[in-house]
Protein backbone atom coordinates (compact mmCIF):
# COMPACT_ATOMS: atom_id res chain seq x y z
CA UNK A 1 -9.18 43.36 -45.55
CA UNK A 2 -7.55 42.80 -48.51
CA UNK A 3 -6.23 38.88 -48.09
CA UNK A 4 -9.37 36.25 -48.02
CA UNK A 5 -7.58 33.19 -47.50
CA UNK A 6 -9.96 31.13 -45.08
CA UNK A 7 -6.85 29.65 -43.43
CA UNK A 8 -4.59 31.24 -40.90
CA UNK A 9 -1.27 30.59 -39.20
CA UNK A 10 -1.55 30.89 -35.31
CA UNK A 11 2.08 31.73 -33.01
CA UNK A 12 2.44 29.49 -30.25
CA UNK A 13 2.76 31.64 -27.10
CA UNK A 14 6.28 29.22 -26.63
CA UNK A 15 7.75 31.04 -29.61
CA UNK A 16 10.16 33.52 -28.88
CA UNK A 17 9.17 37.50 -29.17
CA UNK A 18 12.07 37.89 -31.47
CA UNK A 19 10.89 35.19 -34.34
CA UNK A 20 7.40 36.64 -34.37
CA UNK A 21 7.82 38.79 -37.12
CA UNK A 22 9.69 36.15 -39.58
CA UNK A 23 6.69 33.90 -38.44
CA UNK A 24 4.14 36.63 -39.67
CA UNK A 25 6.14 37.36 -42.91
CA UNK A 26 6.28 33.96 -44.10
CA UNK A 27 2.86 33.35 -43.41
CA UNK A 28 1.57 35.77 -45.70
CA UNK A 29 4.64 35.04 -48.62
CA UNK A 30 2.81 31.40 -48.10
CA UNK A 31 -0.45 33.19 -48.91
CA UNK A 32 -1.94 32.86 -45.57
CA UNK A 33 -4.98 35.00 -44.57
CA UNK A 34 -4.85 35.48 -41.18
CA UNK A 35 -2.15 35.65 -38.72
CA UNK A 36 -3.07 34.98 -34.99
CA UNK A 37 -1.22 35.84 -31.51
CA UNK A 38 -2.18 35.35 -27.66
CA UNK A 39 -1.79 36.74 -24.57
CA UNK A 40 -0.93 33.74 -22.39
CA UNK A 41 0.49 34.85 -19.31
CA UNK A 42 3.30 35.02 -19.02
CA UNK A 43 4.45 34.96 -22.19
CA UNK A 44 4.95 37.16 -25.04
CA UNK A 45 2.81 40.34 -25.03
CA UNK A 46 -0.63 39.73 -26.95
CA UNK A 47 -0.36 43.51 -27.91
CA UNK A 48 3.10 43.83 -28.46
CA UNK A 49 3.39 40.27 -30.66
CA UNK A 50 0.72 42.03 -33.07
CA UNK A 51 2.27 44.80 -33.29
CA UNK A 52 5.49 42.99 -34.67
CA UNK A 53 3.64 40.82 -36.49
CA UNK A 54 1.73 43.85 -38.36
CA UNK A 55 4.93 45.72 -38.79
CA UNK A 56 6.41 42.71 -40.58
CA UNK A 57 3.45 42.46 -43.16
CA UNK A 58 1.91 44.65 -45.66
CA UNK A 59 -1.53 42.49 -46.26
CA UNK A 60 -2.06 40.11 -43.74
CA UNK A 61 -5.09 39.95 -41.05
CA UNK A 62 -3.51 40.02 -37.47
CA UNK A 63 -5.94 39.00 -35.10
CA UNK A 64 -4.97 38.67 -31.22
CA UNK A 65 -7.24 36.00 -29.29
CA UNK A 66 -7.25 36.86 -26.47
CA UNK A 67 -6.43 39.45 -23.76
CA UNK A 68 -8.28 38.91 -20.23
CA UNK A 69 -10.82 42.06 -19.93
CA UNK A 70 -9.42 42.15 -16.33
CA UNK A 71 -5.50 42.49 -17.16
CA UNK A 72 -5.62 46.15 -17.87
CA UNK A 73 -8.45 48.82 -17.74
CA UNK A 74 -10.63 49.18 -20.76
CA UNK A 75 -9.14 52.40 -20.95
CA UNK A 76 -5.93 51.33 -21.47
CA UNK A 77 -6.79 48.55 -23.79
CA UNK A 78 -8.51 50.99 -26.00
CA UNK A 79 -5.60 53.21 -26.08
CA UNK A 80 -3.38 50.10 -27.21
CA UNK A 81 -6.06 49.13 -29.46
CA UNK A 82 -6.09 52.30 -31.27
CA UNK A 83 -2.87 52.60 -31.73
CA UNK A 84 -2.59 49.69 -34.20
CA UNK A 85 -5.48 50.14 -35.83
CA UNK A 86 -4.62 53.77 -36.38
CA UNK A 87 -1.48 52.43 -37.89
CA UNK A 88 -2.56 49.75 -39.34
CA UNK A 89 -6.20 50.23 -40.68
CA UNK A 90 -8.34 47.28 -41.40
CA UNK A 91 -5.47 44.75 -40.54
CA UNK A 92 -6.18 44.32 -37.11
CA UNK A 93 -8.88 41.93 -35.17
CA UNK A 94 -8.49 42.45 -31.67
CA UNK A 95 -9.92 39.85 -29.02
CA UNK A 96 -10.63 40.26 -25.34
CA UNK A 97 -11.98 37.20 -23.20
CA UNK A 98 -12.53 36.62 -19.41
CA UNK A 99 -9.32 35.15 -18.82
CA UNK A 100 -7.90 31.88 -17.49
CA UNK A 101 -8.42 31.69 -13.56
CA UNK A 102 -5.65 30.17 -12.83
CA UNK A 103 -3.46 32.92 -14.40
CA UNK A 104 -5.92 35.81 -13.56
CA UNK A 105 -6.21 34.54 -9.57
CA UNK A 106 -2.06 34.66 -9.74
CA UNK A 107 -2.17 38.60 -10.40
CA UNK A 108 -5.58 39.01 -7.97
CA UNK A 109 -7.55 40.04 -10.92
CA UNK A 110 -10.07 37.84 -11.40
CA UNK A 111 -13.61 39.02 -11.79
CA UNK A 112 -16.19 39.10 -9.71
CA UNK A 113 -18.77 39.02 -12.66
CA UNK A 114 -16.87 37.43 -15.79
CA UNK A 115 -20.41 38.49 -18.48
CA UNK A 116 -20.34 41.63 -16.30
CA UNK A 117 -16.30 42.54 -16.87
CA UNK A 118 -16.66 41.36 -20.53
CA UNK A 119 -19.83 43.08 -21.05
CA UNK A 120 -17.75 46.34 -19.38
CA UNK A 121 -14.30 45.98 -20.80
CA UNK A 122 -16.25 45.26 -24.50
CA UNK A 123 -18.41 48.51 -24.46
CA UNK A 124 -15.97 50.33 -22.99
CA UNK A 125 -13.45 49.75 -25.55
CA UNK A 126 -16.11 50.21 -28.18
CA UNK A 127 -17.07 53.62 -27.23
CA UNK A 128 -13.26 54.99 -26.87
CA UNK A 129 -12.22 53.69 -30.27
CA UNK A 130 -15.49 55.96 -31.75
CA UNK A 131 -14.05 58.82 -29.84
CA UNK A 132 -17.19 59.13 -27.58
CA UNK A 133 -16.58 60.25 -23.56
CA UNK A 134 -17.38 57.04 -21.28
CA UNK A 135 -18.49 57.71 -17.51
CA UNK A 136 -19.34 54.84 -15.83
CA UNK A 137 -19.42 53.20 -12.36
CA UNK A 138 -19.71 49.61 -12.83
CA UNK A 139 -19.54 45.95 -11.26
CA UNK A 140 -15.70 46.05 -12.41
CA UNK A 141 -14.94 49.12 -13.96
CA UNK A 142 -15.07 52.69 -13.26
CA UNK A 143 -14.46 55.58 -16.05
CA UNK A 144 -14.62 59.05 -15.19
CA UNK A 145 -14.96 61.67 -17.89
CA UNK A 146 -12.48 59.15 -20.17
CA UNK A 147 -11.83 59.68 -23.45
CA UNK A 148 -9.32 58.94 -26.35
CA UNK A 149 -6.87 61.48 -27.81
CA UNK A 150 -6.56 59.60 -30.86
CA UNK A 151 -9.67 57.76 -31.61
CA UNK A 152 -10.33 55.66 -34.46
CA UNK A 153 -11.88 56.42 -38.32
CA UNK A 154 -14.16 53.63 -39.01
CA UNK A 155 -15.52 50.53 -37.06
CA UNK A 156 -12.66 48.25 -35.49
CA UNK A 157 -14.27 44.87 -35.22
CA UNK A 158 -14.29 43.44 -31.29
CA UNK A 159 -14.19 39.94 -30.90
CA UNK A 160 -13.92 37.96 -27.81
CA UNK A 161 -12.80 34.51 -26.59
CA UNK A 162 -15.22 32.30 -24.90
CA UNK A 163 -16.40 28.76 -24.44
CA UNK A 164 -19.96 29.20 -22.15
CA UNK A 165 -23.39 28.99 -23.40
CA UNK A 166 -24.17 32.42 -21.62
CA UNK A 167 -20.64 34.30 -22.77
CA UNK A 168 -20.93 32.85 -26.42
CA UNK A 169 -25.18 34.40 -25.95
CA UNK A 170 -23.11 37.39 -25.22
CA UNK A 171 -20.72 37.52 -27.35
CA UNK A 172 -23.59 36.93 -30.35
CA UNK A 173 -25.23 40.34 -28.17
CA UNK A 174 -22.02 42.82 -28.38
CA UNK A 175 -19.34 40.82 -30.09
CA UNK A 176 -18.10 41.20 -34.23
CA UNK A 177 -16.88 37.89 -33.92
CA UNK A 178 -16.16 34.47 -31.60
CA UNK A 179 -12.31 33.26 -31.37
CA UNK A 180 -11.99 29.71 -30.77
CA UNK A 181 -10.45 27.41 -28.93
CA UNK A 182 -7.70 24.78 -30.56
CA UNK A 183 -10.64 22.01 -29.15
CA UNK A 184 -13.76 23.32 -30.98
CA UNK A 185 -14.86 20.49 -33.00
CA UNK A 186 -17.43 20.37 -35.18
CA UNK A 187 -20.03 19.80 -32.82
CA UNK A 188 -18.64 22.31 -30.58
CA UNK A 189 -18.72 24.78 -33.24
CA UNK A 190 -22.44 24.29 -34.29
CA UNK A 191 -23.82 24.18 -30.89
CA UNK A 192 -21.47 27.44 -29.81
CA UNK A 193 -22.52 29.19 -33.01
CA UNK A 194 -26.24 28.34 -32.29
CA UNK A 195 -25.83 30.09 -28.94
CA UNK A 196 -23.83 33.24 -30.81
CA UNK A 197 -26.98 33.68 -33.12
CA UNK A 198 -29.23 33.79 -30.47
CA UNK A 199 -27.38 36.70 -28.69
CA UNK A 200 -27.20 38.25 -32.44
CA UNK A 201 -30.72 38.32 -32.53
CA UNK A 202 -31.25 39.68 -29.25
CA UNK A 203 -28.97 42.65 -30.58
CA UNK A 204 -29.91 42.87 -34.01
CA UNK A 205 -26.71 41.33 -35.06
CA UNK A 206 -26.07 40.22 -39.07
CA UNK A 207 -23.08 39.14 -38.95
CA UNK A 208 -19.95 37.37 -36.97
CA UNK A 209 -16.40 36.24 -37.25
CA UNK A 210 -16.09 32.75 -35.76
CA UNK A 211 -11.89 32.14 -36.24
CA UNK A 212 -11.67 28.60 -35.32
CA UNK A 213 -7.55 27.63 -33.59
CA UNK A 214 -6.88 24.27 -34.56
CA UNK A 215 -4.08 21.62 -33.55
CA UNK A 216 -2.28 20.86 -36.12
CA UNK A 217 0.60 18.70 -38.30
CA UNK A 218 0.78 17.56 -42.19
CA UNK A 219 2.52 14.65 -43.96
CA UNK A 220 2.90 13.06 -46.90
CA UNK A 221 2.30 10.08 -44.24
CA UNK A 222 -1.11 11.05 -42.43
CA UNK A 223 -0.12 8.79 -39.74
CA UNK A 224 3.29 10.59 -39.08
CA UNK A 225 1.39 13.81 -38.42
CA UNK A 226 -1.85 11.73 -36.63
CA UNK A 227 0.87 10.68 -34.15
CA UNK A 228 2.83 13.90 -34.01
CA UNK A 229 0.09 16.16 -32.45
CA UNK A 230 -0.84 13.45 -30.24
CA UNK A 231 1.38 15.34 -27.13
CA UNK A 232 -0.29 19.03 -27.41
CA UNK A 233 -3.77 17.24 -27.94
CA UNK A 234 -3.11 15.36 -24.90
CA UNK A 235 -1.72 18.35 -22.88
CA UNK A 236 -4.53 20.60 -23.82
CA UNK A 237 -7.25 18.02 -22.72
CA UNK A 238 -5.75 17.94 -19.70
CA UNK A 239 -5.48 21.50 -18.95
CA UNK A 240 -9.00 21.95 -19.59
CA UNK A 241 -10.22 18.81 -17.42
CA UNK A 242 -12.97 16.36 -17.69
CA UNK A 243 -15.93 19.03 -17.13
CA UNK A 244 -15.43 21.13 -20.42
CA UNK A 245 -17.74 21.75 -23.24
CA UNK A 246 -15.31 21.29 -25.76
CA UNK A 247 -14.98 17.42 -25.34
CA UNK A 248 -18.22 17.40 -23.88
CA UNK A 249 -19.36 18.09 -27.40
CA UNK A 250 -18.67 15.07 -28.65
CA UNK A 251 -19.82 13.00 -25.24
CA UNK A 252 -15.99 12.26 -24.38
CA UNK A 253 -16.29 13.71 -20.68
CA UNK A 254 -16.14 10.56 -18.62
CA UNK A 255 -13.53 8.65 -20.90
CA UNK A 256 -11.28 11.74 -20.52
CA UNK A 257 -11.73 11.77 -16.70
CA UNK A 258 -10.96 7.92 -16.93
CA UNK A 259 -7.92 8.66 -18.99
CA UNK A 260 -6.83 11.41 -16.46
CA UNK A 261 -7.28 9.31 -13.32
CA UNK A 262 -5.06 6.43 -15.06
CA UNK A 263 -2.17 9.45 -15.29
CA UNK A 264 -1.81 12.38 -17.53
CA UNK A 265 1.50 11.36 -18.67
CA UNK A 266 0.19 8.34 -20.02
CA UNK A 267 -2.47 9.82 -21.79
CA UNK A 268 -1.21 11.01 -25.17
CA UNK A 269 -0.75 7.23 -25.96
CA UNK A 270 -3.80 6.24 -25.00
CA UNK A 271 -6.48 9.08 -26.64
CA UNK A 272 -8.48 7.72 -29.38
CA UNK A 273 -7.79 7.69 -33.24
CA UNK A 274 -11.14 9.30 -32.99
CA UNK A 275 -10.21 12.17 -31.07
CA UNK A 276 -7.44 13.32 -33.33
CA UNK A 277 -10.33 13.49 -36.45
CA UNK A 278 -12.35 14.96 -34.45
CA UNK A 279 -10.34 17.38 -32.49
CA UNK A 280 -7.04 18.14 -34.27
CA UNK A 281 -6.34 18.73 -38.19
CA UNK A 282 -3.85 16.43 -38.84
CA UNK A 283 -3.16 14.13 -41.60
CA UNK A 284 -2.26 13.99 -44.84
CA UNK A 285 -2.92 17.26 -47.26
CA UNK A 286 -5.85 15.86 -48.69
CA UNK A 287 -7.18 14.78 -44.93
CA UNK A 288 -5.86 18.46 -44.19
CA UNK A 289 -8.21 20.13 -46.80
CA UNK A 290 -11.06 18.02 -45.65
CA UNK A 291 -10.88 18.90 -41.79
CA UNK A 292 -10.62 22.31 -42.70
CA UNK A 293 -13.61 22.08 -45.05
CA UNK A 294 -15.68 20.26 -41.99
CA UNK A 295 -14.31 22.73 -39.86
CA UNK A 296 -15.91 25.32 -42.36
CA UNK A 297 -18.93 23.83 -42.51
CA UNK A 298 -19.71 23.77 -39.21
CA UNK A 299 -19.25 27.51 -39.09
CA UNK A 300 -15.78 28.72 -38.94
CA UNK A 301 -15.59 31.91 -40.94
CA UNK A 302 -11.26 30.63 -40.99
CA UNK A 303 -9.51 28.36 -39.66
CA UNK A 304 -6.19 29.28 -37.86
CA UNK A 305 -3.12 26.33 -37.87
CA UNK A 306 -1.08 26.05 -34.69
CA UNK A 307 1.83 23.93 -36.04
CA UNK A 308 2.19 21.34 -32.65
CA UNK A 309 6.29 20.78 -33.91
CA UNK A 310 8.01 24.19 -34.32
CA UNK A 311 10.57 22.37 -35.62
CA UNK A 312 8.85 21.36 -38.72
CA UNK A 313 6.26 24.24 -38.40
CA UNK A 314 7.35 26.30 -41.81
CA UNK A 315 8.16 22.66 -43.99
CA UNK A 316 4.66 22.11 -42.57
CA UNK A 317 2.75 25.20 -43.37
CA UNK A 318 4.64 25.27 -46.51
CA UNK A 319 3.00 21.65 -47.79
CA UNK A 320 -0.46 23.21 -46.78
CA UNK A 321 0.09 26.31 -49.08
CA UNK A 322 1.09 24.62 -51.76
CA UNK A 323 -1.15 21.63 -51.63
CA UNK A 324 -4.07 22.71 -49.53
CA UNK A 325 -4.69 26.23 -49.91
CA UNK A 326 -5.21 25.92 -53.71
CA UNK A 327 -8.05 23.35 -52.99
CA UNK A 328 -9.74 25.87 -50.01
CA UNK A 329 -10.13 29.01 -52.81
């Protein structure tokens, strides 16, 4: 992968298919390393959005975190897989994860055994992409006599998305890298990475991508951007409740369930000044450069900005190139 720029841009599932590809492009004119799409349902296609965003760039890493292993059969993941990285070769980081429940229980999909259907959907994929012939009768999925027409030349690296001690043990086990959330602190991040090299050793593992999603705004006024990601911070909290390990990291369970029983719309007022350092990069460029660094530190192999105003999201990512990204190397 030619472009080593430990910072990437990340396209909010909100954006419209059709600006995906100007996203992508100015990302790597900007001299971004890493583009990164979703599949939130029901939104844009995870697949589809990388596949515009790798047909709008010549150099950039796409990476998609994450599908649900339960959306389509491995098979067919494989197949869309391949495609792209046939097409694209060494551009392409491909993600699959267990799914939200709320979004996997609307289509009747979710899985019985989420490490089993990971474990499954991961393998599976693995061995299509090499060209080998999978039979299996599993907990989730069944192959018989399946194989791919147009395989792959060459290892395509498999991440996943997960938050779990025993999926990130896993994802150490049969994973090439860790995608993660837009809450991973830093003490998130070192405890989840400890987790990922123990399931590394297990396997024999050396090595692991851990792209790290981050929150994010810039200003010459590091308050003005403090205060602007205030709303998404708020709103993603929320989604993920007062029993997460992401905020549980940092020992802010209870004061988020106390800030949730007082009323979620009050809430973005009320988080800490804390909570924005801690979970958000936002700030000034300089405050920018050092989150990132922290966020580095603690074992991101990139970190990957998801502007919080899409209004201001190219002025934005435009300040970080040309005051930030000089300072990252």
């Amino acid at each position: 992968m030619s472009v080593t720029t430990p910072v990437g841009v990340f396209v909010a599932t909100s954006t419209p298919p059709e600006r995906i590809p100007a996203i992508a492009a100015a990302a790597e004119r900007l001299g971004y390393g890493e583009v990164w799409l979703a599949e939130d349902y029901f939104c844009y296609g995870g697949l589809t959005g990388a596949a515009l965003a790798l047909g709008a760039t010549e150099r950039v890493t796409v990476g998609l975190g994450v599908v649900a292993s339960v959306a389509r059969h491995p098979a067919v993941t494989a197949m869309e897989i391949a495609t792209l990285a046939r097409t694209y070769p060494g551009r392409f980081l491909p993600g699959i994860g267990h799914g939200v429940p709320v979004w996997t229980d609307q289509m009747g999909a979710t899985a019985k055994s989420p490490l089993a259907a990971l474990t499954e959907c991961v393998d599976g994929v693995r061995s299509l992409l090499a060209g080998d012939t999978v039979d299996l009768q599993g907990k989730q999925f069944t192959f018989r006599s399946v194989s791919a027409t147009h395989p792959v030349d060459g290892q395509v690296p498999i991440l996943t998305g997960v938050l779990g001690p025993k999926s990130l043990r896993l994802s150490g086990k049969i994973a090439d890298g860790t995608v993660m959330s837009v809450l991973a602190g830093t003490s998130y991040l070192e405890s989840a990475v400890g987790h990922i090299r123990e399931g590394m050793a297990e396997s024999g593992r050396t090595e692991h991508l851990v792209p790290t999603l981050a929150l994010f705004s810039v200003a010459k006024d590091g308050q003005q951007a403090r205060d602007a990601v205030r709303p998404s911070l708020a709103a993603y909290i929320a989604a993920v409740g007062p029993h997460n390990p992401l905020t549980g990291a940092f020992g802010y369970n209870d004061h988020v369930a106390q800030l949730l029983d007082e009323g979620p719309e009050t809430m973005a007022d009320k988080l800490p000044e804390e909570w924005i350092d801690t979970l958000a990069v936002a700030g000034d460029p300089d405050e920018v450069a050092a989150r990132i660094a922290e966020l580095r530190g603690a074992g991101a192999t990139s970190v990957v900005l998801s502007p919080v105003n899409a209004d201001s999201a190219l002025d934005e990512l435009e300040l970080v190139a040309s005051t930030v990204l000089p300072q990252l190397g």
